[in-house]
C-alpha atoms as a PDB file:
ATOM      1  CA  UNK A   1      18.165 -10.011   9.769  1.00  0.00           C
ATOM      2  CA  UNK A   2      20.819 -11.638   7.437  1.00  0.00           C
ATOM      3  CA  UNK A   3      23.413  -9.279   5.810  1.00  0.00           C
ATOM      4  CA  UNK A   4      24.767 -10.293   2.989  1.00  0.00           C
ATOM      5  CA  UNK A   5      27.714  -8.421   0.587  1.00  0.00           C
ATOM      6  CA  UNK A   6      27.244  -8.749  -3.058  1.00  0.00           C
ATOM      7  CA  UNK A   7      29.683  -7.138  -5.975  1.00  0.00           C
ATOM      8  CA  UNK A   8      28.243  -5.966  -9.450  1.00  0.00           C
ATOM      9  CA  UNK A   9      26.729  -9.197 -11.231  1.00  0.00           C
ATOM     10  CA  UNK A  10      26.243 -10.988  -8.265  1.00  0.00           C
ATOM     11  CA  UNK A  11      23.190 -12.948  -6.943  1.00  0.00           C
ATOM     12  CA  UNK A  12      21.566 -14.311  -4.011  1.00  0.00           C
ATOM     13  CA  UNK A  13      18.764 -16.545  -4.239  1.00  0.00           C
ATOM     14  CA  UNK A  14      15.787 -16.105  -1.369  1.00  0.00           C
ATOM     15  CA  UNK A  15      14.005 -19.637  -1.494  1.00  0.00           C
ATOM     16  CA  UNK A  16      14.639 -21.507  -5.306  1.00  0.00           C
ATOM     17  CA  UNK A  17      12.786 -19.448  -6.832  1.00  0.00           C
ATOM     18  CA  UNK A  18      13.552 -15.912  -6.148  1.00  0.00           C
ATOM     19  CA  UNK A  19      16.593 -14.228  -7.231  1.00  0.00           C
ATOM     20  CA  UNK A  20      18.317 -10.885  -6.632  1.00  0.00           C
ATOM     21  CA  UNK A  21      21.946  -9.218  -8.431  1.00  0.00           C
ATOM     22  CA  UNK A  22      23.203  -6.394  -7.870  1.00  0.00           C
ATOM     23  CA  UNK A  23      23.331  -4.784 -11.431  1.00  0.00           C
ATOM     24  CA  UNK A  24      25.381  -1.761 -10.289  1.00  0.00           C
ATOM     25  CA  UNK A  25      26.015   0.918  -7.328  1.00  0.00           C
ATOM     26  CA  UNK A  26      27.719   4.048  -8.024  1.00  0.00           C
ATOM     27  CA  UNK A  27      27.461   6.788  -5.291  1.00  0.00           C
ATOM     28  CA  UNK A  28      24.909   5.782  -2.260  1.00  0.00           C
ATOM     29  CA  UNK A  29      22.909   3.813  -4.917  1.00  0.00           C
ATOM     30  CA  UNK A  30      22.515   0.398  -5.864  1.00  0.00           C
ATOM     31  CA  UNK A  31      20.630  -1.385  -8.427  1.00  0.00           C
ATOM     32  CA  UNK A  32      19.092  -4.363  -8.031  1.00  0.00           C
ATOM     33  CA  UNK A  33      17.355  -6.689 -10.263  1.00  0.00           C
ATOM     34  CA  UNK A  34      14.491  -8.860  -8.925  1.00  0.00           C
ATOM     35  CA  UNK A  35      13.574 -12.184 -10.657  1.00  0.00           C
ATOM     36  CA  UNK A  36      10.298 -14.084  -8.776  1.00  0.00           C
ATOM     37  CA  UNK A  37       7.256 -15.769  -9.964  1.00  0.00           C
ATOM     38  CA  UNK A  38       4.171 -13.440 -11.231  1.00  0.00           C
ATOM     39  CA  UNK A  39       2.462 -14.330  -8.063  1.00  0.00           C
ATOM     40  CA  UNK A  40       4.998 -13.062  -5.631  1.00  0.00           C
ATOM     41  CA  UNK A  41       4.374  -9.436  -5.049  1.00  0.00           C
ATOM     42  CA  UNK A  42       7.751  -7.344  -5.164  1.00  0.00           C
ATOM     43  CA  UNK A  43       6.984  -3.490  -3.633  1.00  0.00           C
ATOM     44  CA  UNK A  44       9.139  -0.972  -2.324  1.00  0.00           C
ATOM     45  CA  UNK A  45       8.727  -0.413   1.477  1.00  0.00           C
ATOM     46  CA  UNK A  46       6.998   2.921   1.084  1.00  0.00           C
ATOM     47  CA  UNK A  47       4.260   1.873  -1.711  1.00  0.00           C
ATOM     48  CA  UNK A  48       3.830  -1.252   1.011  1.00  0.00           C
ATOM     49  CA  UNK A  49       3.046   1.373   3.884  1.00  0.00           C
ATOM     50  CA  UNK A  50       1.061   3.874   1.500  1.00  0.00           C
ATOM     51  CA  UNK A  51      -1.325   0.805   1.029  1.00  0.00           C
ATOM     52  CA  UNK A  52      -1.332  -0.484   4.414  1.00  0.00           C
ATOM     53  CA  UNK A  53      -2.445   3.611   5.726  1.00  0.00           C
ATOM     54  CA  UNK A  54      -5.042   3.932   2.970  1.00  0.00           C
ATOM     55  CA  UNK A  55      -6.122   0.349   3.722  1.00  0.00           C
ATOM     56  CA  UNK A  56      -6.349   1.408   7.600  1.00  0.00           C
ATOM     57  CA  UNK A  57      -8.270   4.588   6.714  1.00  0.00           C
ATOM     58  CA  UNK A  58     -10.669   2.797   4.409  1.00  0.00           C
ATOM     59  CA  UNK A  59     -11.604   0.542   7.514  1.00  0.00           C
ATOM     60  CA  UNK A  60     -12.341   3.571   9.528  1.00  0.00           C
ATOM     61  CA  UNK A  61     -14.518   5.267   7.288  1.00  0.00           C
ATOM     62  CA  UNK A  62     -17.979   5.066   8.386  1.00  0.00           C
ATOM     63  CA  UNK A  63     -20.407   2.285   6.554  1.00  0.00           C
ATOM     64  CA  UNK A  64     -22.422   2.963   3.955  1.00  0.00           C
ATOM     65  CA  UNK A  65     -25.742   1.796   5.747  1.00  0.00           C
ATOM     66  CA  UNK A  66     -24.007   3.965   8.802  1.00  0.00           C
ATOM     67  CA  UNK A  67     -23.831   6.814   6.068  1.00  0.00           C
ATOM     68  CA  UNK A  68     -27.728   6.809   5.084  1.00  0.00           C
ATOM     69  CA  UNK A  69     -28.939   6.401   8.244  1.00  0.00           C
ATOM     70  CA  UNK A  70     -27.291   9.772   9.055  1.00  0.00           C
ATOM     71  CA  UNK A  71     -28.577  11.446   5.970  1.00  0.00           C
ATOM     72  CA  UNK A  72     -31.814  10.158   7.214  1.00  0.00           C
ATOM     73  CA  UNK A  73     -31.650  11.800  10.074  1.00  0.00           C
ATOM     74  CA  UNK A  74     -30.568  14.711   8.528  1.00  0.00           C
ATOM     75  CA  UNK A  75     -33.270  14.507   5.967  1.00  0.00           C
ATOM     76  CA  UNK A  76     -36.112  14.694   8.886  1.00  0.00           C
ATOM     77  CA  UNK A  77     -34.613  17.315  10.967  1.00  0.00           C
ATOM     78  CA  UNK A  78     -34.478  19.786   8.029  1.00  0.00           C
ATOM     79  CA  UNK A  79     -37.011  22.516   8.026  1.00  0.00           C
ATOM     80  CA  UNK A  80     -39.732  22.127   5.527  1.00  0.00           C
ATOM     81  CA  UNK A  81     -39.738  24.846   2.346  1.00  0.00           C
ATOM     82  CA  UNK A  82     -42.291  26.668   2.899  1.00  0.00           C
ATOM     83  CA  UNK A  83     -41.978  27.010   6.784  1.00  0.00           C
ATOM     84  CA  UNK A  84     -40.334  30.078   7.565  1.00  0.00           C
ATOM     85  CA  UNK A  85     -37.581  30.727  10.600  1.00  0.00           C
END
């Protein structure tokens, strides 16, 4: 991990074509501004690991043909209308 220390209106560049300055900090905030291509994605950690969970979940979720097969099942199992308990 590099560590770098930047003052207000300062810049570091992360290959040629993406750079970051530090616009301001004041208290335990900074702010940064971000200049990369369109087709460089720039997300904060957290929406990065939001995505990656519902991503994971998605995966896990059964399939669809998985999904009729069990309503299927269901389907045949139920009693019939008119058949009483």
């Amino acid at each position: 991990m590099l560590i770098l220390r930047r003052r207000e209106g300062e810049s570091f560049l992360i290959g040629e074509d993406i750079k970051i300055t530090v616009l301001s900090t004041k208290d335990s905030e900074t702010q940064i501004a971000i200049e990369a291509p369109k087709e460089v994605p720039v997300l904060r950690s957290e929406l990065h690991s939001a995505m990656v969970e519902n991503r994971d979940a998605a995966e896990e979720q059964s399939q669809p043909q998985e999904l009729l097969a069990m309503l299927s099942q269901l389907q045949h199992k139920s009693p019939d209308p008119g058949e009483t308990q």
